[in-house]
Protein backbone atom coordinates (compact mmCIF):
# COMPACT_ATOMS: atom_id res chain seq x y z
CA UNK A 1 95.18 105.30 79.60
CA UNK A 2 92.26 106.10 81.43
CA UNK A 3 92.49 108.76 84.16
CA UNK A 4 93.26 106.41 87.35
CA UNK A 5 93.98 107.69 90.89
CA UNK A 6 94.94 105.83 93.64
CA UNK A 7 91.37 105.15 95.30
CA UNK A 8 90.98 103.34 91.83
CA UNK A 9 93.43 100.86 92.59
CA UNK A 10 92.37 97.75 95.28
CA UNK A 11 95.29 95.94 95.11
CA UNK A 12 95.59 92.49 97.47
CA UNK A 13 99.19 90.96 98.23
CA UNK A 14 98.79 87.48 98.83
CA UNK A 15 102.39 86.17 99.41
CA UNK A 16 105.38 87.26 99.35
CA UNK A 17 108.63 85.47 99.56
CA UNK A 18 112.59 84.55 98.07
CA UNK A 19 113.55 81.42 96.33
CA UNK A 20 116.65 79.70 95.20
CA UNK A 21 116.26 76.95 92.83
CA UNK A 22 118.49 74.84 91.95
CA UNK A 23 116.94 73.33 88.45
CA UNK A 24 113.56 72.55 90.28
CA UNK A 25 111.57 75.10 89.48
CA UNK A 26 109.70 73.19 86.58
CA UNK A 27 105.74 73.70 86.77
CA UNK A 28 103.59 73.06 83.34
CA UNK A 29 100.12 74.92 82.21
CA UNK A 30 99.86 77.05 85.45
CA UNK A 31 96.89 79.60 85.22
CA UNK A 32 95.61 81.29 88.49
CA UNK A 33 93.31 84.19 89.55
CA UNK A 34 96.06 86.94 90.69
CA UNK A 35 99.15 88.08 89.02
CA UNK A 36 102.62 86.86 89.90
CA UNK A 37 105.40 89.52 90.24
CA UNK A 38 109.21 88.33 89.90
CA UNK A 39 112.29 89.81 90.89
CA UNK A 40 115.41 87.98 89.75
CA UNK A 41 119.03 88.22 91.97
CA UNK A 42 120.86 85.18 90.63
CA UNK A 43 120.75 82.42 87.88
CA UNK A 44 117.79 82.39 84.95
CA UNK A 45 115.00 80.84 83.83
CA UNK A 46 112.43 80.33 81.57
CA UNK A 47 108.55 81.24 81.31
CA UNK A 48 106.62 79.84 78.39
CA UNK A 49 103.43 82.58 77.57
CA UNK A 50 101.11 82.62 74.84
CA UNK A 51 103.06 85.54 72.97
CA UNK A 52 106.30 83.01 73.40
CA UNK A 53 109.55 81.90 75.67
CA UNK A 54 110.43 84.63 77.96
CA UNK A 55 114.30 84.24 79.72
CA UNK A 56 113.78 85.78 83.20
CA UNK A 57 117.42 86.86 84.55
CA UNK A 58 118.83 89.20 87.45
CA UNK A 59 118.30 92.35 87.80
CA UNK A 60 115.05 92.73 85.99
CA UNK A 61 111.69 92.38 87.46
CA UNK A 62 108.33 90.30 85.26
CA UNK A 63 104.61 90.44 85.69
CA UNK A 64 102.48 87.82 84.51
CA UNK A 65 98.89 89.09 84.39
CA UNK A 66 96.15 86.88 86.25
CA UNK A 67 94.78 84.39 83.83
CA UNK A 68 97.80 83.89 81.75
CA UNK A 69 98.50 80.19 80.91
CA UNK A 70 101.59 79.47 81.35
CA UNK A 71 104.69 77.14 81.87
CA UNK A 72 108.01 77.85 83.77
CA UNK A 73 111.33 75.93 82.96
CA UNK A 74 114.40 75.66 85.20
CA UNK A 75 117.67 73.89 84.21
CA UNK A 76 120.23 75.58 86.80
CA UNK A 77 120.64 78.32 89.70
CA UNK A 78 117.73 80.60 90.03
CA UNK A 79 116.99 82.97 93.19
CA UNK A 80 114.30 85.25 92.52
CA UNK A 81 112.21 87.26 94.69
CA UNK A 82 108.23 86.63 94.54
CA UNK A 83 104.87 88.82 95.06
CA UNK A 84 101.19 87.58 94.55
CA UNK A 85 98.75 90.09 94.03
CA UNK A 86 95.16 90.50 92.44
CA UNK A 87 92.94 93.04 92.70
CA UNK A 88 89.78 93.24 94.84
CA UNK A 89 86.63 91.70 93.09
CA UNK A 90 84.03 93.39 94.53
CA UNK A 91 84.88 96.79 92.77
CA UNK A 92 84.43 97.52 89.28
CA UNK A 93 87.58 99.06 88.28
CA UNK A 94 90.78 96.30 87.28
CA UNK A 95 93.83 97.42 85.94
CA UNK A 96 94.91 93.96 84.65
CA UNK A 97 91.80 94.37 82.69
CA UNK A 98 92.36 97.76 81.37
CA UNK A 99 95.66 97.69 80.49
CA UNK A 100 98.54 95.48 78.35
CA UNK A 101 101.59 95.69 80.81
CA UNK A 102 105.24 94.79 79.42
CA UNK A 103 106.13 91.18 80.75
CA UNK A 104 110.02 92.91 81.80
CA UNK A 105 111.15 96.24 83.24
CA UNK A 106 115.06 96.49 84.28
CA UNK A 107 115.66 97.22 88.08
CA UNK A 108 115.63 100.63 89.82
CA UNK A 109 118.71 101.14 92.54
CA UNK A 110 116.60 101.05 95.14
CA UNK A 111 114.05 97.96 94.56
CA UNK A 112 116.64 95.05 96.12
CA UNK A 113 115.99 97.02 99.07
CA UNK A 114 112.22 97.38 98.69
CA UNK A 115 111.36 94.28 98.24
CA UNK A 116 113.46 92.87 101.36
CA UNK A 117 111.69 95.60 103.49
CA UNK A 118 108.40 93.69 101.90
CA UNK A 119 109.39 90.52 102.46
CA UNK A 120 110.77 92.29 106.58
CA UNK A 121 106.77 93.48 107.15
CA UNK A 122 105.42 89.90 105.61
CA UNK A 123 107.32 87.05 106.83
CA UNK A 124 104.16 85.10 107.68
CA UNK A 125 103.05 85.49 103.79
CA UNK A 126 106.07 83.35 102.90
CA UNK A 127 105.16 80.16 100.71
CA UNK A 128 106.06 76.80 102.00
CA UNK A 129 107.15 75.70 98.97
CA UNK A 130 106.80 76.69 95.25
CA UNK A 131 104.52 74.40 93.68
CA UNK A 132 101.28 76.31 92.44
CA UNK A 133 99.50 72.86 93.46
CA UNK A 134 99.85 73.46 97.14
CA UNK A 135 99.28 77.07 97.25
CA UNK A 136 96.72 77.97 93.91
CA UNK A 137 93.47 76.69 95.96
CA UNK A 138 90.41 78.14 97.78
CA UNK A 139 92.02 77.22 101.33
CA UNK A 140 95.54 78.94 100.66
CA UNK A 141 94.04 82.01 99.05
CA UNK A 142 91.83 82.51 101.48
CA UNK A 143 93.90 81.99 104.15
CA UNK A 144 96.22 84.26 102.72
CA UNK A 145 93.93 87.14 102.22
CA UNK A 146 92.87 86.90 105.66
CA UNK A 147 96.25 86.99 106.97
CA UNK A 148 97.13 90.37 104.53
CA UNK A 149 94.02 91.75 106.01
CA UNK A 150 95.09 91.01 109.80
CA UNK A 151 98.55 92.89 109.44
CA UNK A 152 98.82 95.92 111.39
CA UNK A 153 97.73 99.10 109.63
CA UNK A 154 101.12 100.62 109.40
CA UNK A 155 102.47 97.42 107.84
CA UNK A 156 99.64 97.27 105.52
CA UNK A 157 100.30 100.37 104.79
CA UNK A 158 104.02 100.55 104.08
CA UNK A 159 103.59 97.26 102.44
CA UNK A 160 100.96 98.49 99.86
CA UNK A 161 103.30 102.10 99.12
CA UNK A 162 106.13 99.71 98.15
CA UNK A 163 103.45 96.97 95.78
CA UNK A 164 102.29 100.37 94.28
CA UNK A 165 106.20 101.26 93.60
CA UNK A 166 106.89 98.28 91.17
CA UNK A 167 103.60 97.94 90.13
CA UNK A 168 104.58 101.88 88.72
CA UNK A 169 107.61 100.28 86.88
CA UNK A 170 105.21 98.42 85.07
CA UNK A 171 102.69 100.60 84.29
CA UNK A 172 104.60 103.37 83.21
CA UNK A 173 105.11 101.24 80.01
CA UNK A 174 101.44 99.62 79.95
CA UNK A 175 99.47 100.38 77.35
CA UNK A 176 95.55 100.16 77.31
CA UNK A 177 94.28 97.30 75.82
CA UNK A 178 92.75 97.45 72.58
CA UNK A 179 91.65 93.69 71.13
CA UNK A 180 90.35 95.12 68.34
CA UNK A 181 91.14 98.47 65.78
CA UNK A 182 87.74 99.32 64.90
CA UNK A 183 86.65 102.18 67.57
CA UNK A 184 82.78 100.65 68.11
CA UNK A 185 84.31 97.26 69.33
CA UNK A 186 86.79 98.69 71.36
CA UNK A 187 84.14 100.66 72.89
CA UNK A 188 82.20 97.69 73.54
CA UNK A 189 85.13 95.41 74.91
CA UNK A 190 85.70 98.23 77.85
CA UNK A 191 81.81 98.49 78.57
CA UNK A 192 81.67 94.57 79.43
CA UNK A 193 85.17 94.58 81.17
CA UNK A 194 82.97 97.25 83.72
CA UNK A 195 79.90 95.39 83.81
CA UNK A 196 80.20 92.04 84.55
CA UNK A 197 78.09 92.37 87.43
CA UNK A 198 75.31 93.27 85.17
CA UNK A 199 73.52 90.79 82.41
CA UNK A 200 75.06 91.50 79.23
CA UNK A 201 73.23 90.54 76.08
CA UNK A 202 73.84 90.94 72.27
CA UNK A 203 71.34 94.22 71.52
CA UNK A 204 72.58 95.81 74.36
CA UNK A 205 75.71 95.86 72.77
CA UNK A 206 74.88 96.16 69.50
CA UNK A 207 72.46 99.26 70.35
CA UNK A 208 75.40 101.11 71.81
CA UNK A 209 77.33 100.96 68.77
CA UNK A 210 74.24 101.75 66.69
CA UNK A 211 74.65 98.59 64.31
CA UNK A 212 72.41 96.18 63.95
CA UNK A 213 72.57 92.34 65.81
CA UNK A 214 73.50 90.45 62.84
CA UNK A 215 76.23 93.12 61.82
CA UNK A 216 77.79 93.75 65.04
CA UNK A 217 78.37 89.62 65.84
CA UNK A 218 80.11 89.81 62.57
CA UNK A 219 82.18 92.43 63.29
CA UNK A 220 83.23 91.52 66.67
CA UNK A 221 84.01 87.76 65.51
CA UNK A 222 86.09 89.58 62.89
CA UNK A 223 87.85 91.92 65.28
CA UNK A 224 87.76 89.35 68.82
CA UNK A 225 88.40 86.03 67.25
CA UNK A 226 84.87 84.90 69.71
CA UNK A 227 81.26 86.15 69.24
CA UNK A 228 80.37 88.57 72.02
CA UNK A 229 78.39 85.86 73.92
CA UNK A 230 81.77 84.03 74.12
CA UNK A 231 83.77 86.55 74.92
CA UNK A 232 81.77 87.70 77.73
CA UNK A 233 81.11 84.21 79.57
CA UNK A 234 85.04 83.88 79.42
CA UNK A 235 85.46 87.35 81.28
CA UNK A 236 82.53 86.54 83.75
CA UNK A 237 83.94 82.99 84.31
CA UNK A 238 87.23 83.98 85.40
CA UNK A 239 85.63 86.31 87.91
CA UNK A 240 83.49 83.49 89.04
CA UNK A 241 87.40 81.25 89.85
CA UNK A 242 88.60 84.00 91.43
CA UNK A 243 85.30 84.65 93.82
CA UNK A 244 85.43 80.87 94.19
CA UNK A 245 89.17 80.96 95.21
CA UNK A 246 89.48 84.09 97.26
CA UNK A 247 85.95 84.52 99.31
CA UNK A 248 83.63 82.48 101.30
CA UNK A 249 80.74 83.77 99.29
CA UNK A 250 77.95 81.14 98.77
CA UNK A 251 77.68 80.32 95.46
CA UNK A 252 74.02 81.57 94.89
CA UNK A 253 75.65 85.07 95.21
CA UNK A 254 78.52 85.08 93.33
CA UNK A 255 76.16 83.73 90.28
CA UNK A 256 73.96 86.80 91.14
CA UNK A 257 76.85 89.06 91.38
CA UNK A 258 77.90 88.31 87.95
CA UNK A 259 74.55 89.29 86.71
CA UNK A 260 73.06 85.37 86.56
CA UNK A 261 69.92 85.30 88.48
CA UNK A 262 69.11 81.45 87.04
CA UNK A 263 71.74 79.67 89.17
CA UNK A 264 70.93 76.06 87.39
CA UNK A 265 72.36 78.51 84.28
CA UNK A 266 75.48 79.70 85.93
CA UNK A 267 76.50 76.20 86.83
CA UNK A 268 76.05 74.96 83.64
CA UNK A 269 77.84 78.07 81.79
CA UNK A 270 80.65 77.59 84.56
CA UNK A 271 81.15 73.52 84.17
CA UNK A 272 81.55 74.07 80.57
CA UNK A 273 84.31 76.58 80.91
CA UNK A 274 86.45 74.83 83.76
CA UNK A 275 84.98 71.51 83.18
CA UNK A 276 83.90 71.46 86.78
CA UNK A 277 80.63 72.85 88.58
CA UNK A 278 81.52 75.68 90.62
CA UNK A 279 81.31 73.81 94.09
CA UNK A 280 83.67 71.03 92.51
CA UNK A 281 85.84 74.00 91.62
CA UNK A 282 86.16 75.06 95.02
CA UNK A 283 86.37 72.14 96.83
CA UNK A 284 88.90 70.46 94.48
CA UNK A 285 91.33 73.39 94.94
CA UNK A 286 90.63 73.38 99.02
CA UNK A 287 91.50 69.37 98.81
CA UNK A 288 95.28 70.15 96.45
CA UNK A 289 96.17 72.63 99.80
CA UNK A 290 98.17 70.19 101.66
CA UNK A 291 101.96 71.29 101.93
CA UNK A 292 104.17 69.02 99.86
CA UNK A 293 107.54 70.26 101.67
């Protein structure tokens, strides 16, 4: 693990709230910007990831990371406690980029009572209902951020000591992320998860590693799965949805903050990863915001 302190950290809560379900609680192929923080009090479910079916039940708390496609599956009772959170863009350090975290820890004594005394401070972060549809869009999220920004400083600041307590559970058992087991392309996946903001081409890359083009796209195919220029559009494109989602900026600047200075480029690069151009994007997840109750 990388030496972190806590000035490294720029967490963002963006709701917080308790559910019971009642077999309703059925959403398929949900993928968002922020990470999604469960603690379960009664009743189970079930959250299909990549790595397989997870059973979520009481007395345990789960983290899905932000960008994780998944699926969630209720048949019966299930109250659970919920916390939104992603980490502030415009610095380069991410923890949900540096590190694996475990999807379950088992409760401490004391987090019931945390995570009431969040939900006490936040009652305005509440969700009106749980359908990702009606709250995973540009007008929600930003709404939400501004509200989290316009709490009092003493209930920002008890509020972000207790998200840094179970985020703690988690990371005690993270691990950092290594993609790959040769050394050089582990090196080279941390160098483009902390420079995004910055062009990124091939003999860059390759230079660092001191291998040549042609032998360092081979090896990082071998060891990634993707070539580098894949793997590094990917990255930059989920910053781009979560810029899109959770600021105002226009979208000439977040292209040039991700290091794209041709912005005909950018929107071409972005439609083909999310099949929409970035202003579509935005303005098709600011016209799903309207409350379903």
């Amino acid at each position: 693990m990388r030496d972190y302190t806590i000035n490294d950290l720029h967490l963002v809560m963006l709701n917080v709230g308790y559910c019971h379900h009642d077999g309703d609680w059925n959403w398929k192929d949900v993928k968002s910007p922020f990470a999604r923080l469960y603690y379960v009090t009664e009743g189970s479910a079930q959250v299909v990831m990549p790595d397989g079916v997870h059973t979520l039940t009481p007395h345990h708390l789960y983290l899905i990371p932000p960008n994780t496609l998944h699926s969630d599956i209720c048949t019966s009772v299930f109250d659970h406690y919920y916390v939104h959170i992603y980490e502030d863009p415009n610095f380069d350090s991410n923890i949900f980029d540096d590190m694996d975290f475990p999807f379950e820890v088992e409760e401490f004594p004391e987090d019931a009572g945390l995570m009431k005394r969040l939900l006490e401070l936040n009652p305005q972060m509440r969700l009106p209902q749980s359908n990702p549809q009606s709250y995973d869009n540009q007008s929600s999220l930003f709404s939400n951020i501004q509200v989290s920004l316009n709490r009092s400083f003493p209930d920002r600041l008890e509020s972000r000591g207790i998200l840094y307590v179970f985020g703690a559970r988690f990371l005690r058992r993270a691990k950092p992320k290594e993609q790959a087991t040769d050394s050089r392309i582990r090196k080279t996946l941390k160098y483009i998860r902390h420079h995004l903001s910055e062009p990124i081409d091939v003999g860059t890359l390759s230079e660092q590693v001191f291998l040549t083009k042609d032998h360092f796209i081979r090896l990082f195919r071998k060891q990634t799965g993707v070539t580098p220029n894949v793997y590094v559009t990917d990255r930059k494109m989920e910053r781009a949805e979560l810029l899109l989602l959770s600021t105002d900026m226009p979208l000439k600047q977040i292209a040039h903050d991700l290091g794209y200075d041709d912005m005909s480029y950018f929107i071409k690069i972005f439609k083909k990863y999310a099949h929409a151009t970035p202003q579509q994007y935005r303005d098709q997840r600011a016209a799903s915001s309207i409350p379903r109750l």
